[in-house]
PDB file of N, CA and C in Angstrom:
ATOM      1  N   UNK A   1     -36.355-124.659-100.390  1.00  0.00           N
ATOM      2  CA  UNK A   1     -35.530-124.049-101.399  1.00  0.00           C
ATOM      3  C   UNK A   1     -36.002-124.489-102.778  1.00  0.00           C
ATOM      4  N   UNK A   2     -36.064-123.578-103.681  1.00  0.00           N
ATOM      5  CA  UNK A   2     -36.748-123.919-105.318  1.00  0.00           C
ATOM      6  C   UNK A   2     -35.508-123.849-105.912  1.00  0.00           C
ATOM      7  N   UNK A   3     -35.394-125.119-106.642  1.00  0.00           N
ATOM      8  CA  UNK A   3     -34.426-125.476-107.327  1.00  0.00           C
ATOM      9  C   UNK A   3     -34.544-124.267-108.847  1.00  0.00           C
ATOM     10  N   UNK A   4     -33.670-123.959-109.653  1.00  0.00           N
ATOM     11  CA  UNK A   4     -33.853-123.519-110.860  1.00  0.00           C
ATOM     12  C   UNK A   4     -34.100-124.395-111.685  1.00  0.00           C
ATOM     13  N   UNK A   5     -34.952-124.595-112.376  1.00  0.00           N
ATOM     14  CA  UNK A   5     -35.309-125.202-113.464  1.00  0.00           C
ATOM     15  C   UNK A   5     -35.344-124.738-115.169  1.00  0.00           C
ATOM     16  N   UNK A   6     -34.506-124.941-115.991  1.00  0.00           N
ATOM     17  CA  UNK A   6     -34.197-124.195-117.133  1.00  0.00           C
ATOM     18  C   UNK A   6     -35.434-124.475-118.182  1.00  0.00           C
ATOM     19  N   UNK A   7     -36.006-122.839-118.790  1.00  0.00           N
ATOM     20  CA  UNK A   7     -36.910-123.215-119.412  1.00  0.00           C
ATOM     21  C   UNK A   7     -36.885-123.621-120.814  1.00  0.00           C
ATOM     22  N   UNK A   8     -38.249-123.735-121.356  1.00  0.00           N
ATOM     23  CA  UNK A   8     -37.665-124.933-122.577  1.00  0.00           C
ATOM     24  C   UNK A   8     -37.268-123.906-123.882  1.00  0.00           C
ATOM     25  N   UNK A   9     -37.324-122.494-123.653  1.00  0.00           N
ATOM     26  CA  UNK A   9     -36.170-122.089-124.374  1.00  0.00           C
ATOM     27  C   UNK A   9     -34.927-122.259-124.314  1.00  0.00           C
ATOM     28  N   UNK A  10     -34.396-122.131-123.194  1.00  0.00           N
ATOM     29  CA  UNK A  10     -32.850-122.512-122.370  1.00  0.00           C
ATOM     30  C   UNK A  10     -32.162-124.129-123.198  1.00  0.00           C
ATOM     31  N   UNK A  11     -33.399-124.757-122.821  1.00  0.00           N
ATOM     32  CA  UNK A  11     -33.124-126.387-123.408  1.00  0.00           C
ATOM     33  C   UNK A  11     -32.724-126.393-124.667  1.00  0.00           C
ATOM     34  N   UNK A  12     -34.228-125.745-125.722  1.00  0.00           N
ATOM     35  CA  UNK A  12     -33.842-125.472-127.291  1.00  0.00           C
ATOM     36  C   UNK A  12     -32.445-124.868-127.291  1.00  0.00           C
ATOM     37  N   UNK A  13     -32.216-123.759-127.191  1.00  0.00           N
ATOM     38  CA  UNK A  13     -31.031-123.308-127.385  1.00  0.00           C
ATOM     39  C   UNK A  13     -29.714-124.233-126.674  1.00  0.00           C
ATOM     40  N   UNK A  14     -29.445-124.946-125.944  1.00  0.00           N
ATOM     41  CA  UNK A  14     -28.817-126.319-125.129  1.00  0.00           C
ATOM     42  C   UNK A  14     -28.545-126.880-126.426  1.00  0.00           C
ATOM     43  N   UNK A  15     -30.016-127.374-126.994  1.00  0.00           N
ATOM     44  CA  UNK A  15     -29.779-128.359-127.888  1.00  0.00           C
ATOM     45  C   UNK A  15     -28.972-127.981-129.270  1.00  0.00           C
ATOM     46  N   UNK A  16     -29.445-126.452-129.419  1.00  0.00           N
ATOM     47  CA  UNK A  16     -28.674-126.293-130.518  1.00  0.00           C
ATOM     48  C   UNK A  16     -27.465-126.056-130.466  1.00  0.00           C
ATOM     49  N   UNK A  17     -27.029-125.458-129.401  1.00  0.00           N
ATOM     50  CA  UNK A  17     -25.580-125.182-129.175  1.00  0.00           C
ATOM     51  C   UNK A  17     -24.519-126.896-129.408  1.00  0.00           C
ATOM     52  N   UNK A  18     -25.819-127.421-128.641  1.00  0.00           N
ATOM     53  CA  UNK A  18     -24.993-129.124-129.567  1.00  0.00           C
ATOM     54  C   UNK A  18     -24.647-129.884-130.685  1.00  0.00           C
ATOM     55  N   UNK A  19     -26.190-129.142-131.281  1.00  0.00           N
ATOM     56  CA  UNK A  19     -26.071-129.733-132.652  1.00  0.00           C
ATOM     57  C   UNK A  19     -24.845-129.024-133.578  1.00  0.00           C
ATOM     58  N   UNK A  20     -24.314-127.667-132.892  1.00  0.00           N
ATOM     59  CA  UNK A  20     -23.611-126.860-134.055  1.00  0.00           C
ATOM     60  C   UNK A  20     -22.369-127.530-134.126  1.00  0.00           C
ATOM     61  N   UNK A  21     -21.874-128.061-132.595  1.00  0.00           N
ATOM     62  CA  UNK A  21     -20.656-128.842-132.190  1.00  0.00           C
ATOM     63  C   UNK A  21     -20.736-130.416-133.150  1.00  0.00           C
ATOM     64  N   UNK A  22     -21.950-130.410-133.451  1.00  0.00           N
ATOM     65  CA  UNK A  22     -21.422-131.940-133.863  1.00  0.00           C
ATOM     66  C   UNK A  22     -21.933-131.771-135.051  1.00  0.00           C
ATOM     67  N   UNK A  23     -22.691-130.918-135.925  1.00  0.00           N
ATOM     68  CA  UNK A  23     -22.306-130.294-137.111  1.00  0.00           C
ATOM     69  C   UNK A  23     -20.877-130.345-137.713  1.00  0.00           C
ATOM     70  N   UNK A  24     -19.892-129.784-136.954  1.00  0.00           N
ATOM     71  CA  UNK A  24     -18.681-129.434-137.025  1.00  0.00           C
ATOM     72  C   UNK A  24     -18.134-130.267-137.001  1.00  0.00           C
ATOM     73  N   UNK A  25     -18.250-131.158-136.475  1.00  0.00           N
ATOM     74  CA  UNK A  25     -17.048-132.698-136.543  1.00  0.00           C
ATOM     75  C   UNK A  25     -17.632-133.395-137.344  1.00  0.00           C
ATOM     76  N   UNK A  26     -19.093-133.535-137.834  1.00  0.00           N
ATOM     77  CA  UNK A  26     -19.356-134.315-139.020  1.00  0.00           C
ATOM     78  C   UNK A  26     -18.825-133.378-140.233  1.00  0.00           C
ATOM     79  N   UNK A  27     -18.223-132.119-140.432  1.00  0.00           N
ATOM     80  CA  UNK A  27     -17.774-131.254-141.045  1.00  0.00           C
ATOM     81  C   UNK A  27     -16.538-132.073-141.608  1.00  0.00           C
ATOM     82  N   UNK A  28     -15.671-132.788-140.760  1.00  0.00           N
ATOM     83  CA  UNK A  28     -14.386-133.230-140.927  1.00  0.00           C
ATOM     84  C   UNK A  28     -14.548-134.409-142.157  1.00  0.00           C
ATOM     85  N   UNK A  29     -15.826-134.826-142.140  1.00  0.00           N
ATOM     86  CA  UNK A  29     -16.029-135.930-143.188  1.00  0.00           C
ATOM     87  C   UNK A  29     -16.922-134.999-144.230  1.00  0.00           C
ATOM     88  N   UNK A  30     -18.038-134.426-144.281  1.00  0.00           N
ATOM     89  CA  UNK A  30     -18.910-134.030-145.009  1.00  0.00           C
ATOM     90  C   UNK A  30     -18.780-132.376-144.697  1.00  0.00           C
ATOM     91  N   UNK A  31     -18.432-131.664-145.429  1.00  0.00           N
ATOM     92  CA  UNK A  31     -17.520-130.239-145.376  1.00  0.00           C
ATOM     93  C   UNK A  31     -18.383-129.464-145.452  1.00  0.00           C
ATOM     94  N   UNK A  32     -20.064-129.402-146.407  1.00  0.00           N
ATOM     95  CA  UNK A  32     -20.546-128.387-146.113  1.00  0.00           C
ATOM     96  C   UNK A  32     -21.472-128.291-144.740  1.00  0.00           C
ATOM     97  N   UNK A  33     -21.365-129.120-143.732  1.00  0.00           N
ATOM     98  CA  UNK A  33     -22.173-128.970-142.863  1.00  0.00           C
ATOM     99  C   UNK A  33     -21.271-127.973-141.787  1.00  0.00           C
ATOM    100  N   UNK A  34     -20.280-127.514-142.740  1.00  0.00           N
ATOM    101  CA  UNK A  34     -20.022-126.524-141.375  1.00  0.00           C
ATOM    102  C   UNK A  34     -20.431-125.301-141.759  1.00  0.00           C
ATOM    103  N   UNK A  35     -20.404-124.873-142.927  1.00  0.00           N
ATOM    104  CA  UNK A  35     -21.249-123.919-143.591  1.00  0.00           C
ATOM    105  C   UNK A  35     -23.110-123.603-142.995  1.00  0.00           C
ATOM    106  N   UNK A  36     -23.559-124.928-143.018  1.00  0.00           N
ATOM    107  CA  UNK A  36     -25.005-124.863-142.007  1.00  0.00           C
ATOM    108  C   UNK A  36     -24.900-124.529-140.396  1.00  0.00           C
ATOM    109  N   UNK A  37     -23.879-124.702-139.978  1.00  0.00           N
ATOM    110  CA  UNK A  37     -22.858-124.453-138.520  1.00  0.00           C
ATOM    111  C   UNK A  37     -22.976-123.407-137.872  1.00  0.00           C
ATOM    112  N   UNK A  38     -22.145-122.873-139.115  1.00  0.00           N
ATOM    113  CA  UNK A  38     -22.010-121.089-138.741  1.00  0.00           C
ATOM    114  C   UNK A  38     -23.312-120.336-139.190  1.00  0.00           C
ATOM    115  N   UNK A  39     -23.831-120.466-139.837  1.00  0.00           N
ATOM    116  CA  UNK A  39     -25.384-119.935-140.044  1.00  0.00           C
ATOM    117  C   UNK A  39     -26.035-119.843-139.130  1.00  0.00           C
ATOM    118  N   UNK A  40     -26.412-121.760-138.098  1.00  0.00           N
ATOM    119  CA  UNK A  40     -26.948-121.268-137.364  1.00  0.00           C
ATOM    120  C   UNK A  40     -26.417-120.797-135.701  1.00  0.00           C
ATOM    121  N   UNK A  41     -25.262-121.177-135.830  1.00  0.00           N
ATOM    122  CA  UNK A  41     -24.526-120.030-134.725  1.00  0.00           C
ATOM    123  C   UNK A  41     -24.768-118.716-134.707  1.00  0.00           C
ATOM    124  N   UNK A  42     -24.824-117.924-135.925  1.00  0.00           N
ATOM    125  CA  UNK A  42     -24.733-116.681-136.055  1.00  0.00           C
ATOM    126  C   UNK A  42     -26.263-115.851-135.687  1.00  0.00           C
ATOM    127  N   UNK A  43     -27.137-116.736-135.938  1.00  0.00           N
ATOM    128  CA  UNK A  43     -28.598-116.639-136.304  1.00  0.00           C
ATOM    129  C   UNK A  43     -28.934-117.099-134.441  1.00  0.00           C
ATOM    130  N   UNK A  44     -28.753-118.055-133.791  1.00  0.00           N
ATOM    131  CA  UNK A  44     -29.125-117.892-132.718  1.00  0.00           C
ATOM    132  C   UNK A  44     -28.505-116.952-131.524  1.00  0.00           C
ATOM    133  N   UNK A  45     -27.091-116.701-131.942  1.00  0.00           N
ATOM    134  CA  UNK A  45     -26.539-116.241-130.952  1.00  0.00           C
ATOM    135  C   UNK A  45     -27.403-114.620-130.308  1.00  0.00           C
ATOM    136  N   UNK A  46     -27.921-114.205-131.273  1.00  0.00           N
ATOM    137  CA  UNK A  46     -28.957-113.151-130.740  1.00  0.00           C
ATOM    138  C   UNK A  46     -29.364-112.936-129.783  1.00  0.00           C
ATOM    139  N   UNK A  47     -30.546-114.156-129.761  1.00  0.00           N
ATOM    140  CA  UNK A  47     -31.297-114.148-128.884  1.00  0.00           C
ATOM    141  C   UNK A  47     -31.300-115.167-127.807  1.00  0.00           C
ATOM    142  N   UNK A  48     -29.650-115.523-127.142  1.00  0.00           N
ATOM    143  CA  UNK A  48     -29.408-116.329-126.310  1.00  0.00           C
ATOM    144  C   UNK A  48     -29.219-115.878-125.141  1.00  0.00           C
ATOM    145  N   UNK A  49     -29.486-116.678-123.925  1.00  0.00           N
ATOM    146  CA  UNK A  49     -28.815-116.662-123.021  1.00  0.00           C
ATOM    147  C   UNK A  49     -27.250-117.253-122.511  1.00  0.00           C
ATOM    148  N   UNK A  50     -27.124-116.732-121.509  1.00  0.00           N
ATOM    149  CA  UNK A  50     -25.811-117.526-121.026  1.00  0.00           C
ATOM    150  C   UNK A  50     -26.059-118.553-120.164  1.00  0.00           C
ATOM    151  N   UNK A  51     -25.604-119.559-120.419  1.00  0.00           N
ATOM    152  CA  UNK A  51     -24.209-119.866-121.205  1.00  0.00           C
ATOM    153  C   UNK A  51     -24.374-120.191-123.009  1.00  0.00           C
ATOM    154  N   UNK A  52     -25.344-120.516-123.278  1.00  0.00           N
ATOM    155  CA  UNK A  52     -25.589-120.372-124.754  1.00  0.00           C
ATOM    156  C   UNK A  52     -24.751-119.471-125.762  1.00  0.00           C
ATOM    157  N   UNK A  53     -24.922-118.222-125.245  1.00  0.00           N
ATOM    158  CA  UNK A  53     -24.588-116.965-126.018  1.00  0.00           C
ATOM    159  C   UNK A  53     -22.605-117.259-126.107  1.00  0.00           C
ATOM    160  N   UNK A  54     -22.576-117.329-125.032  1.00  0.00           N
ATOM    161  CA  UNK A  54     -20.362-117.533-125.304  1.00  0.00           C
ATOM    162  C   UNK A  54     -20.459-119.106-126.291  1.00  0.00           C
ATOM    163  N   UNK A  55     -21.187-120.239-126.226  1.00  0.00           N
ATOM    164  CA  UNK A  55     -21.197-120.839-127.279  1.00  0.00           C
ATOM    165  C   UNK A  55     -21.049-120.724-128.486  1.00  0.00           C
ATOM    166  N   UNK A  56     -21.813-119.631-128.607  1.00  0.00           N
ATOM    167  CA  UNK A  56     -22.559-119.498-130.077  1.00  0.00           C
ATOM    168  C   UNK A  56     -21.077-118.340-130.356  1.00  0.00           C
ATOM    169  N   UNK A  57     -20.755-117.410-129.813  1.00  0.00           N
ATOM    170  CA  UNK A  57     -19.523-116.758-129.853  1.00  0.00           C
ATOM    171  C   UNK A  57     -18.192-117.730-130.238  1.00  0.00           C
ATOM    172  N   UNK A  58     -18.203-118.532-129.337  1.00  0.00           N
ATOM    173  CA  UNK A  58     -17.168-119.364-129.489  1.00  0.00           C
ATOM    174  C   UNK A  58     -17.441-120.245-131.138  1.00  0.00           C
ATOM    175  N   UNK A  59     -18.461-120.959-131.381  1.00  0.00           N
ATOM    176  CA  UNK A  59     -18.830-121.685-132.360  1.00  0.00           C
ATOM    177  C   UNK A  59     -18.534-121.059-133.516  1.00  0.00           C
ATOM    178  N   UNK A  60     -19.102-119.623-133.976  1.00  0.00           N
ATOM    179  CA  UNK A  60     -18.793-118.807-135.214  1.00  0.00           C
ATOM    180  C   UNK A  60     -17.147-118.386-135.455  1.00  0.00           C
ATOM    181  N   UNK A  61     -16.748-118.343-134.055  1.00  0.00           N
ATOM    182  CA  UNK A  61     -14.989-117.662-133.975  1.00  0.00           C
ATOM    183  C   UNK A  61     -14.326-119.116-134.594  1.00  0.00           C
ATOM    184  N   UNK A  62     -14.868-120.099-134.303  1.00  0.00           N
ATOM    185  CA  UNK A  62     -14.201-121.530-134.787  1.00  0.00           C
ATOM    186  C   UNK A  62     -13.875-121.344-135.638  1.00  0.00           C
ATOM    187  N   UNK A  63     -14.903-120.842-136.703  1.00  0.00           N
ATOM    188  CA  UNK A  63     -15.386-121.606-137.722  1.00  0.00           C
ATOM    189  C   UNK A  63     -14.917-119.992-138.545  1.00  0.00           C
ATOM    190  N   UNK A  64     -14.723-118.761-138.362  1.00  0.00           N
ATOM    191  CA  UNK A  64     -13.477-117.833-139.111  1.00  0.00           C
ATOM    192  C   UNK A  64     -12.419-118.168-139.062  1.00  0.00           C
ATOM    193  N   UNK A  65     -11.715-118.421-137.549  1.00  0.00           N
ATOM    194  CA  UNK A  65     -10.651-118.719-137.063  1.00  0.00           C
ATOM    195  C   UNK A  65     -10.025-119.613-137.906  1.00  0.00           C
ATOM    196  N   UNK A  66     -11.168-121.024-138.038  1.00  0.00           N
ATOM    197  CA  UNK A  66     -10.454-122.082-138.926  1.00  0.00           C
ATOM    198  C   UNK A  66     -10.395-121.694-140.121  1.00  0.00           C
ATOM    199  N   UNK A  67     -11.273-120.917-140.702  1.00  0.00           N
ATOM    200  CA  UNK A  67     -11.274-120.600-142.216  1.00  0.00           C
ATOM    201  C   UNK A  67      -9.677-120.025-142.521  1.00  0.00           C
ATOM    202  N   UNK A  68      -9.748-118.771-141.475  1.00  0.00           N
ATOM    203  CA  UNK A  68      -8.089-118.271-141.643  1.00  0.00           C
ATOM    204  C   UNK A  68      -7.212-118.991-141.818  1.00  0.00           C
ATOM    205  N   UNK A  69      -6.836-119.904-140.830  1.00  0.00           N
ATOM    206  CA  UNK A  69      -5.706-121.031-140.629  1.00  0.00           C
ATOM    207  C   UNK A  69      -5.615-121.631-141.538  1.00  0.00           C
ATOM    208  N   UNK A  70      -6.805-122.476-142.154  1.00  0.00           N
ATOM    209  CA  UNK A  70      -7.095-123.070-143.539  1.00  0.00           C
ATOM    210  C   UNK A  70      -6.296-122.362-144.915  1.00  0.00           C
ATOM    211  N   UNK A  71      -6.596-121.701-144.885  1.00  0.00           N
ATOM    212  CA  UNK A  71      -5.897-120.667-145.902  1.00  0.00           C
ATOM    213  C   UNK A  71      -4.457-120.394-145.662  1.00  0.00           C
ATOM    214  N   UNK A  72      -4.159-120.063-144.431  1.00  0.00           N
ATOM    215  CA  UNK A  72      -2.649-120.026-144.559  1.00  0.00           C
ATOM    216  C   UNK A  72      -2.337-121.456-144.985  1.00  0.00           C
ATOM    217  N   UNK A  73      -2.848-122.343-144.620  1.00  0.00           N
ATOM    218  CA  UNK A  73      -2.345-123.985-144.533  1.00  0.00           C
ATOM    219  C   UNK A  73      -2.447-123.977-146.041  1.00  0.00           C
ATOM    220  N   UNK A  74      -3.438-123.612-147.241  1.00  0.00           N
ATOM    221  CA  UNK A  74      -3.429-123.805-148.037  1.00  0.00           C
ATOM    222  C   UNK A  74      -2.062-122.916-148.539  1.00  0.00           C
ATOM    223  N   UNK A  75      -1.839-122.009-148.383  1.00  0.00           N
ATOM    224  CA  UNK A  75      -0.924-121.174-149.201  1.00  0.00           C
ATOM    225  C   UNK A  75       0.687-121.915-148.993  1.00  0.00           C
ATOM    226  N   UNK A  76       0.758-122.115-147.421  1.00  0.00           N
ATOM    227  CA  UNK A  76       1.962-122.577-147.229  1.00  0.00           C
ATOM    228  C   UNK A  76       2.205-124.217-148.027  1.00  0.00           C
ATOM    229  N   UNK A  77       1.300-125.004-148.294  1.00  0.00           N
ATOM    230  CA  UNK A  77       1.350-126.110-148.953  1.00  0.00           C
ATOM    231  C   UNK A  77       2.128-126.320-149.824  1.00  0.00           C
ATOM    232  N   UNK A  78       2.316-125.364-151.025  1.00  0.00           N
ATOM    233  CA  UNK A  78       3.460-124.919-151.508  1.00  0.00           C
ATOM    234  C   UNK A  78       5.060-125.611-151.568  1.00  0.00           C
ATOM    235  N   UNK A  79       4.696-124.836-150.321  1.00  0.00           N
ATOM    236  CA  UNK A  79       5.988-125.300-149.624  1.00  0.00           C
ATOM    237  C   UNK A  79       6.576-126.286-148.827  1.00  0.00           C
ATOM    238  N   UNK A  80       5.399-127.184-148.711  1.00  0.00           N
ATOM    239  CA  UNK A  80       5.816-128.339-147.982  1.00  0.00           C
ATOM    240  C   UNK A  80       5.270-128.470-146.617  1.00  0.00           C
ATOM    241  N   UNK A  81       5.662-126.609-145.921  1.00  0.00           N
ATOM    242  CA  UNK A  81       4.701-126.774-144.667  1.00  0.00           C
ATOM    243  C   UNK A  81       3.307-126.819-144.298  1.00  0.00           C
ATOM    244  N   UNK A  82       2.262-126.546-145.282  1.00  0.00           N
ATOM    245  CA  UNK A  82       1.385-126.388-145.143  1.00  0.00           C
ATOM    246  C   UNK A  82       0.491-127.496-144.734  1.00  0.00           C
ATOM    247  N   UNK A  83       1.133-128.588-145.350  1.00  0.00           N
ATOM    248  CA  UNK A  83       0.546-130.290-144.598  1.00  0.00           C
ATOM    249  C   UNK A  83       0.692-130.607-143.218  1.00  0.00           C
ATOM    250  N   UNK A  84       1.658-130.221-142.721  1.00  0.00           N
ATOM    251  CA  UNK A  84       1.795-129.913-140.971  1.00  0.00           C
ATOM    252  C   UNK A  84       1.620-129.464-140.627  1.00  0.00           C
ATOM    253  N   UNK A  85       1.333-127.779-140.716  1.00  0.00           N
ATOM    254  CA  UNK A  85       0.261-126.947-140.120  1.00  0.00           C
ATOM    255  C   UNK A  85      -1.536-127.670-140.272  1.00  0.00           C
ATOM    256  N   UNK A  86      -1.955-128.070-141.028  1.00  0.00           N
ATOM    257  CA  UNK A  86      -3.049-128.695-141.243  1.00  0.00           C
ATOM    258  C   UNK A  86      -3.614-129.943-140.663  1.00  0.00           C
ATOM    259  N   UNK A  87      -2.240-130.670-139.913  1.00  0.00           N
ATOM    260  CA  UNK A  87      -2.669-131.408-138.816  1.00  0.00           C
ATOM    261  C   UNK A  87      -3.046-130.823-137.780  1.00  0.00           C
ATOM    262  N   UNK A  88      -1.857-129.675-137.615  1.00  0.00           N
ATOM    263  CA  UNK A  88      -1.769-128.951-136.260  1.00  0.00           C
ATOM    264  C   UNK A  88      -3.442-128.121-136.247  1.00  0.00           C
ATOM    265  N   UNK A  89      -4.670-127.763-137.181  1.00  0.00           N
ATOM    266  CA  UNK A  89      -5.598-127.420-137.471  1.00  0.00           C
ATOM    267  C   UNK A  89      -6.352-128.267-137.033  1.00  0.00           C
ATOM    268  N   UNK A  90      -6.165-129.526-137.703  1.00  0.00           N
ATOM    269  CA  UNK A  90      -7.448-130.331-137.650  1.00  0.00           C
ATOM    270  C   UNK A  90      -7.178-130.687-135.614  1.00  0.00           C
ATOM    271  N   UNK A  91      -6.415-130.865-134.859  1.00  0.00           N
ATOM    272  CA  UNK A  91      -6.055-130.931-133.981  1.00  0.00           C
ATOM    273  C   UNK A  91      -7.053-129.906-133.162  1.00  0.00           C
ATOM    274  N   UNK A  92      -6.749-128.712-133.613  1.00  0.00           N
ATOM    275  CA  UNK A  92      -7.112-127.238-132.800  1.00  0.00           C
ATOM    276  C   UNK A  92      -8.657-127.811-133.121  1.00  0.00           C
ATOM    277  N   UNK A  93      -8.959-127.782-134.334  1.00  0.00           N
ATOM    278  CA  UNK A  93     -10.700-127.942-134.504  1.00  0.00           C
ATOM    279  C   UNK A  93     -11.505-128.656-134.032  1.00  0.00           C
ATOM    280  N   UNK A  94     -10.683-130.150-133.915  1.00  0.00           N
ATOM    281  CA  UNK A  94     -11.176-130.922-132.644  1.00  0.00           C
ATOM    282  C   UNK A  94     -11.262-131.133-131.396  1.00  0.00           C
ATOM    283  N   UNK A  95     -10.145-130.567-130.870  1.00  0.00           N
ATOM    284  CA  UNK A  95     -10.142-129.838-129.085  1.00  0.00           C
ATOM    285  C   UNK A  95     -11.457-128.696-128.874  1.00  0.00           C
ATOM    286  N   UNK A  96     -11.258-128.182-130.051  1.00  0.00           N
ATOM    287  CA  UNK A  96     -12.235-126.643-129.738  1.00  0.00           C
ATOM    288  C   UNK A  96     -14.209-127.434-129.570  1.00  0.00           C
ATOM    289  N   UNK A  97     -14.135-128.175-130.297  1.00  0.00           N
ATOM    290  CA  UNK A  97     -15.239-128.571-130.508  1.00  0.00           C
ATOM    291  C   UNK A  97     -15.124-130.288-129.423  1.00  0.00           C
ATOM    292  N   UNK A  98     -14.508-130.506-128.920  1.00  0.00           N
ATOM    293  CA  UNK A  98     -14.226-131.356-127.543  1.00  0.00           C
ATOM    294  C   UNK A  98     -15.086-130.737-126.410  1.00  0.00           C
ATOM    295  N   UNK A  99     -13.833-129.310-126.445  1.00  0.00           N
ATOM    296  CA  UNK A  99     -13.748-128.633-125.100  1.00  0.00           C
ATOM    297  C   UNK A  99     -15.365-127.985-125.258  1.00  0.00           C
ATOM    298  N   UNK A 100     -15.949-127.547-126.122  1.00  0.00           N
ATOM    299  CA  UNK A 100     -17.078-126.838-126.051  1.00  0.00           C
ATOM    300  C   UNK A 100     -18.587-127.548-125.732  1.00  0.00           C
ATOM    301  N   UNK A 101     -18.167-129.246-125.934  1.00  0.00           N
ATOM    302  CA  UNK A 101     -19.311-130.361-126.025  1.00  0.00           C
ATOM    303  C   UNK A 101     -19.307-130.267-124.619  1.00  0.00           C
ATOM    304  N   UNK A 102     -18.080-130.884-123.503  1.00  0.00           N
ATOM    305  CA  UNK A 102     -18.253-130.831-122.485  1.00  0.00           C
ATOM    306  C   UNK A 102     -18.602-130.530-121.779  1.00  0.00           C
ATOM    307  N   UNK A 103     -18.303-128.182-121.832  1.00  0.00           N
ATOM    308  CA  UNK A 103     -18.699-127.120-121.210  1.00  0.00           C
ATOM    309  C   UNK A 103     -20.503-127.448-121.191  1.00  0.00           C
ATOM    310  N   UNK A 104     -21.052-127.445-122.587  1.00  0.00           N
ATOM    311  CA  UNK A 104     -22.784-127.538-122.409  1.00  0.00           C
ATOM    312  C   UNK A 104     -23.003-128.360-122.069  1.00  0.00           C
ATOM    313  N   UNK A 105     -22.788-129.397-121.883  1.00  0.00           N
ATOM    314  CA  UNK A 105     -22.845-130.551-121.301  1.00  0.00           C
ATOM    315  C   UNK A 105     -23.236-130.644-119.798  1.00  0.00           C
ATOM    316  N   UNK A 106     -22.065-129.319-119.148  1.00  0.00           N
ATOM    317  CA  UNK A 106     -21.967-129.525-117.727  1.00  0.00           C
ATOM    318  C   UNK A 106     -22.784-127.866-117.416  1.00  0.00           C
ATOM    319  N   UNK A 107     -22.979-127.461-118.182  1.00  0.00           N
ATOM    320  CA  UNK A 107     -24.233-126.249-118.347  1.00  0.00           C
ATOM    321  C   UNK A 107     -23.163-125.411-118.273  1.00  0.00           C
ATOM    322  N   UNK A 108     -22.214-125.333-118.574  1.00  0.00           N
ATOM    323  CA  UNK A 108     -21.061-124.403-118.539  1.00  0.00           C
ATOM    324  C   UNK A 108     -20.952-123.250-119.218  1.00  0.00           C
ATOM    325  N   UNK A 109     -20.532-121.781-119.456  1.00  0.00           N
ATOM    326  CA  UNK A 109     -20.393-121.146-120.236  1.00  0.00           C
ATOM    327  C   UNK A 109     -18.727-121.507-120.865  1.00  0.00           C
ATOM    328  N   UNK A 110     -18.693-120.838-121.869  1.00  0.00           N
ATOM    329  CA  UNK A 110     -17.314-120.922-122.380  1.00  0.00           C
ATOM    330  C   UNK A 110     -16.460-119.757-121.506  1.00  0.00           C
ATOM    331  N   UNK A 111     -15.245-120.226-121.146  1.00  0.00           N
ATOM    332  CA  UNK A 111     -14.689-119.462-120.028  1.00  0.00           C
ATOM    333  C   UNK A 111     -14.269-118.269-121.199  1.00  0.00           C
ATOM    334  N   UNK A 112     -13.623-117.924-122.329  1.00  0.00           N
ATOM    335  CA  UNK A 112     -13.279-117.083-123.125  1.00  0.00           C
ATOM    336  C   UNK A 112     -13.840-117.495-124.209  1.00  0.00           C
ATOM    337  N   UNK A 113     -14.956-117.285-125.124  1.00  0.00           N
ATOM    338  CA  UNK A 113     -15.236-117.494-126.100  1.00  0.00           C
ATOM    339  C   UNK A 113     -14.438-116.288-127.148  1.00  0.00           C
ATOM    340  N   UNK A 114     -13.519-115.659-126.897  1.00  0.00           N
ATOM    341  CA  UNK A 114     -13.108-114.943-127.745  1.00  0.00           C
ATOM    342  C   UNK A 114     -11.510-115.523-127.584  1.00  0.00           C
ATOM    343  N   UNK A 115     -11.159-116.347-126.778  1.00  0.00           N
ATOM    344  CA  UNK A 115     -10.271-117.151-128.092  1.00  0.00           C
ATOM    345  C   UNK A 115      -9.424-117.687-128.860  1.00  0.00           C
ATOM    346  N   UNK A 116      -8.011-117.521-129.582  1.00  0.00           N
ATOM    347  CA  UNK A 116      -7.898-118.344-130.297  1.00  0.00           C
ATOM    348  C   UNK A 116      -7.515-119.435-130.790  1.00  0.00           C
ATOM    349  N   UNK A 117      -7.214-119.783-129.561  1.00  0.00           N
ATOM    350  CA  UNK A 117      -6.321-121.258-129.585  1.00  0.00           C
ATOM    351  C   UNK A 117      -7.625-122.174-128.549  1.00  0.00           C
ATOM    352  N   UNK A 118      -7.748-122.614-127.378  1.00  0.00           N
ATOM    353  CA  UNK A 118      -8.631-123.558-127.399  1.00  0.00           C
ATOM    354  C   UNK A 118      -9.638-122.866-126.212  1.00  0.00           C
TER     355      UNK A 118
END
């Protein structure tokens, strides 16, 4: 029996699907690296395979998704709620980018990369 062996495109793209995840949590300290994030999420997801490709789906949806939320969080601030929704964010952003390290990790695809909660 011949084992599958993933080729070293499969790997590259592996690797990047990692680097975008931990792009993103160094994001939480240094903010424009999520901006380099979604660039290159958007830019590889092309020409990926799966499980890569629901990564790279999942990775860019983060990273609107959070932009949205962000913004409500900013508007509601206002008002007082917007500082507790913004935990409840940074929460979601770090599960999402948890749950997605693991999945490539274990060569996993993302079971729904479309979405919006985790």
């Amino acid at each position: 029996m011949t084992e599958h062996q993933p080729s070293a495109a499969d790997k590259d793209q592996t690797n990047m699907v990692r680097i975008v995840y931990i792009l993103y949590l160094v994001s939480l300290v240094v903010g424009i690296t999520s901006l380099v994030a979604v660039v290159l999420a958007h830019v590889y997801h092309g020409g990926a395979n799966e499980p890569q490709r629901s990564h790279f789906q999942y990775q860019y949806r983060t990273f609107w998704i959070g932009l949205l939320y962000g913004i409500v969080c900013l508007l509601t601030s206002f008002i007082g709620v917007g500082f507790i929704l913004m935990l409840g964010l940074l929460v979601w952003f770090i599960v999402r980018c948890a749950k997605g390290l693991m999945a490539i990790n274990n060569g996993q695809a993302m079971p729904v990369p479309t979405t919006w909660l985790w």
